[in-house]
C-alpha atoms as a PDB file:
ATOM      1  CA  UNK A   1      27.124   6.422   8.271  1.00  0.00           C
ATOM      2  CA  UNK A   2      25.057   5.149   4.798  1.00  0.00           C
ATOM      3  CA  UNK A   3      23.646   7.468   3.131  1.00  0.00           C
ATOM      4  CA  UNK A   4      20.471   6.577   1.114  1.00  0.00           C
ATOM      5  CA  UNK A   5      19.188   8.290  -1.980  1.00  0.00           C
ATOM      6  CA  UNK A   6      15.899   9.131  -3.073  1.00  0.00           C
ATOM      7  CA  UNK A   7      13.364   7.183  -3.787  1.00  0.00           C
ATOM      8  CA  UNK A   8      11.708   7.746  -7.158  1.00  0.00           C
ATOM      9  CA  UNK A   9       8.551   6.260  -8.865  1.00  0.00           C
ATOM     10  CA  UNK A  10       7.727   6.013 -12.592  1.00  0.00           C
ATOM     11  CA  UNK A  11       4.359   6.119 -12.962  1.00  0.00           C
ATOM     12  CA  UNK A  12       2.413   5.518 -16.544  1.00  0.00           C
ATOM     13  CA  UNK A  13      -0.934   7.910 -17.409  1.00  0.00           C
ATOM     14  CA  UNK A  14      -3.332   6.595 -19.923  1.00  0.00           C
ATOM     15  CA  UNK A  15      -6.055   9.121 -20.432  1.00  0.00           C
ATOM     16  CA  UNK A  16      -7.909   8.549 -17.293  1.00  0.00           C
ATOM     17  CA  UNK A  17      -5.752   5.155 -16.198  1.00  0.00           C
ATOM     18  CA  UNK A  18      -3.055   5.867 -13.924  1.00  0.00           C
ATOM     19  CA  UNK A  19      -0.586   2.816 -13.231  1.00  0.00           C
ATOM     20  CA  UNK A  20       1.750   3.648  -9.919  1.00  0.00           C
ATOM     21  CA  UNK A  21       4.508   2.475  -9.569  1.00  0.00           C
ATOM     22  CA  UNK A  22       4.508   1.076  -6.207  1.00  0.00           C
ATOM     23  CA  UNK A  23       8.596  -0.206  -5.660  1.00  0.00           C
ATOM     24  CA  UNK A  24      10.214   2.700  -7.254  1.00  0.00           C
ATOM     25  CA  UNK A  25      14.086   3.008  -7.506  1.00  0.00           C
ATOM     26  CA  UNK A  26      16.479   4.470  -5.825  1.00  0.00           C
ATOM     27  CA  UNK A  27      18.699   7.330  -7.563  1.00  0.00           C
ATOM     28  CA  UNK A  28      21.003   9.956  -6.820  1.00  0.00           C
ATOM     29  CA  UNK A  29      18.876  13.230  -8.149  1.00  0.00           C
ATOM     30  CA  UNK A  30      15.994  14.515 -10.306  1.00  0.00           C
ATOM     31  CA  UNK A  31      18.065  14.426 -13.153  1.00  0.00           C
ATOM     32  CA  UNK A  32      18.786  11.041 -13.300  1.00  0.00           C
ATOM     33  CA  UNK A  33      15.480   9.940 -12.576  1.00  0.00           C
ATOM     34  CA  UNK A  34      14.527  11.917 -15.911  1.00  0.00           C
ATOM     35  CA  UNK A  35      17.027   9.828 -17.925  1.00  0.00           C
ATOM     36  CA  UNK A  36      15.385   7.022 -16.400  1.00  0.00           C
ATOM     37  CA  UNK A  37      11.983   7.915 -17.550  1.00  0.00           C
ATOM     38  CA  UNK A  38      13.089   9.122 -20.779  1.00  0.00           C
ATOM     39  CA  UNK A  39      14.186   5.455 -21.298  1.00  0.00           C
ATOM     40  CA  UNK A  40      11.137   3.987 -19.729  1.00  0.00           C
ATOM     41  CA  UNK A  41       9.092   6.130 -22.182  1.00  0.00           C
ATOM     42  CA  UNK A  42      11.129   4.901 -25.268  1.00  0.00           C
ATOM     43  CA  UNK A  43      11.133   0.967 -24.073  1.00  0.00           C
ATOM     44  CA  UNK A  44       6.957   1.016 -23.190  1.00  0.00           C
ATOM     45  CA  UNK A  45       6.173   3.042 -27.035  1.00  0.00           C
ATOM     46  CA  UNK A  46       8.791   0.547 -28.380  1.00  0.00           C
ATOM     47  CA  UNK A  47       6.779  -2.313 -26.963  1.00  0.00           C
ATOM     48  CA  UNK A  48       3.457  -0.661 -28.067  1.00  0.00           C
ATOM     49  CA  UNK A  49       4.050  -0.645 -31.143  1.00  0.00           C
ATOM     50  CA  UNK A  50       5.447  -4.155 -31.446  1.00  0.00           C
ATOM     51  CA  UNK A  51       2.344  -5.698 -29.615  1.00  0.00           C
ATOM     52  CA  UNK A  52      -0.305  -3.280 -30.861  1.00  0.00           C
ATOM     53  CA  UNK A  53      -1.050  -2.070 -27.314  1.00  0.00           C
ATOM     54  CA  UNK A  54      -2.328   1.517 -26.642  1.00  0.00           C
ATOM     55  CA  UNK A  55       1.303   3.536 -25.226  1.00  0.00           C
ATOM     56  CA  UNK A  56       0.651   5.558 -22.269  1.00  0.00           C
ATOM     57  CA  UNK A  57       0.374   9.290 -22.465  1.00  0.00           C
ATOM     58  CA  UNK A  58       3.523   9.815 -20.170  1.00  0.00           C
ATOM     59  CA  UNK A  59       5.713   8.587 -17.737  1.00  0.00           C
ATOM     60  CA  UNK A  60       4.948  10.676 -13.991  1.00  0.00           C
ATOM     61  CA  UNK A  61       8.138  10.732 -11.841  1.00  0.00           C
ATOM     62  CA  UNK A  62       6.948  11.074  -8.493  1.00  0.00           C
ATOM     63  CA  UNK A  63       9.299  11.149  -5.301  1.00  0.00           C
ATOM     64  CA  UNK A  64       8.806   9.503  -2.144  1.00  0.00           C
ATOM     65  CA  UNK A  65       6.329  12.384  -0.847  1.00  0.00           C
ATOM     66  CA  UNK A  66       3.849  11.899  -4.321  1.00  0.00           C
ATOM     67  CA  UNK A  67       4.996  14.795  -5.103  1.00  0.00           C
ATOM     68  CA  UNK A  68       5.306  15.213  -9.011  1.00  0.00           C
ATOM     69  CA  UNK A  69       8.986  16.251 -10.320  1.00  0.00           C
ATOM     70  CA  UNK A  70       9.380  15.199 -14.037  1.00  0.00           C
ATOM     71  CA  UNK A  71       7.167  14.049 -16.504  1.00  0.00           C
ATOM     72  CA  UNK A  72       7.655  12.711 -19.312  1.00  0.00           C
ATOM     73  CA  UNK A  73       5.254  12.942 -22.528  1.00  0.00           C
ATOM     74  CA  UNK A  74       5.767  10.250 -25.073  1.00  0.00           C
ATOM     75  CA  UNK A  75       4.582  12.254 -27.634  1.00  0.00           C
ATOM     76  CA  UNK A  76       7.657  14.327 -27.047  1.00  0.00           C
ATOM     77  CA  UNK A  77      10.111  11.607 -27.629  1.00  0.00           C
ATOM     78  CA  UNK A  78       8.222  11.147 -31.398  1.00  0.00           C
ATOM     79  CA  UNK A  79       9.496  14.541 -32.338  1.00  0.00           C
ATOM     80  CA  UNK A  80      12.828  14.160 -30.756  1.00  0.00           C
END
């Protein structure tokens, strides 16, 4: 028998803009869905600042209820 794991979704926050992520990815826990928006976080502020775009405000890990389980600020990840 397969065993799936969960389904998470990185979504980006922009003041009052919220981008879903409607494919989402598939990982083994909450944990390493953090990682992945850590990384997500640094990549989209890396890119922001190259093109002169406005960076979101965070990265919202939802699973694949909508329920909120990590979120990520980027202003965090300036201080870190």
């Amino acid at each position: 028998m397969e065993t799936t794991m969960p389904m998470f979704h990185f979504n980006s926050l922009t003041g009052d803009l919220f981008l879903p992520d409607p494919e989402g990815e598939e990982l083994p826990s909450v944990a390493a869905a953090r990682k992945v928006a850590e990384i997500t976080a640094r990549d989209t502020l890396i890119e922001a600042v190259k093109t002169g775009e406005v960076a979101p405000d965070c990265i919202q890990v939802t699973d694949s209820e909508g329920h909120e389980v990590v979120t990520v600020l980027l202003k965090d990840l300036l201080h870190g």
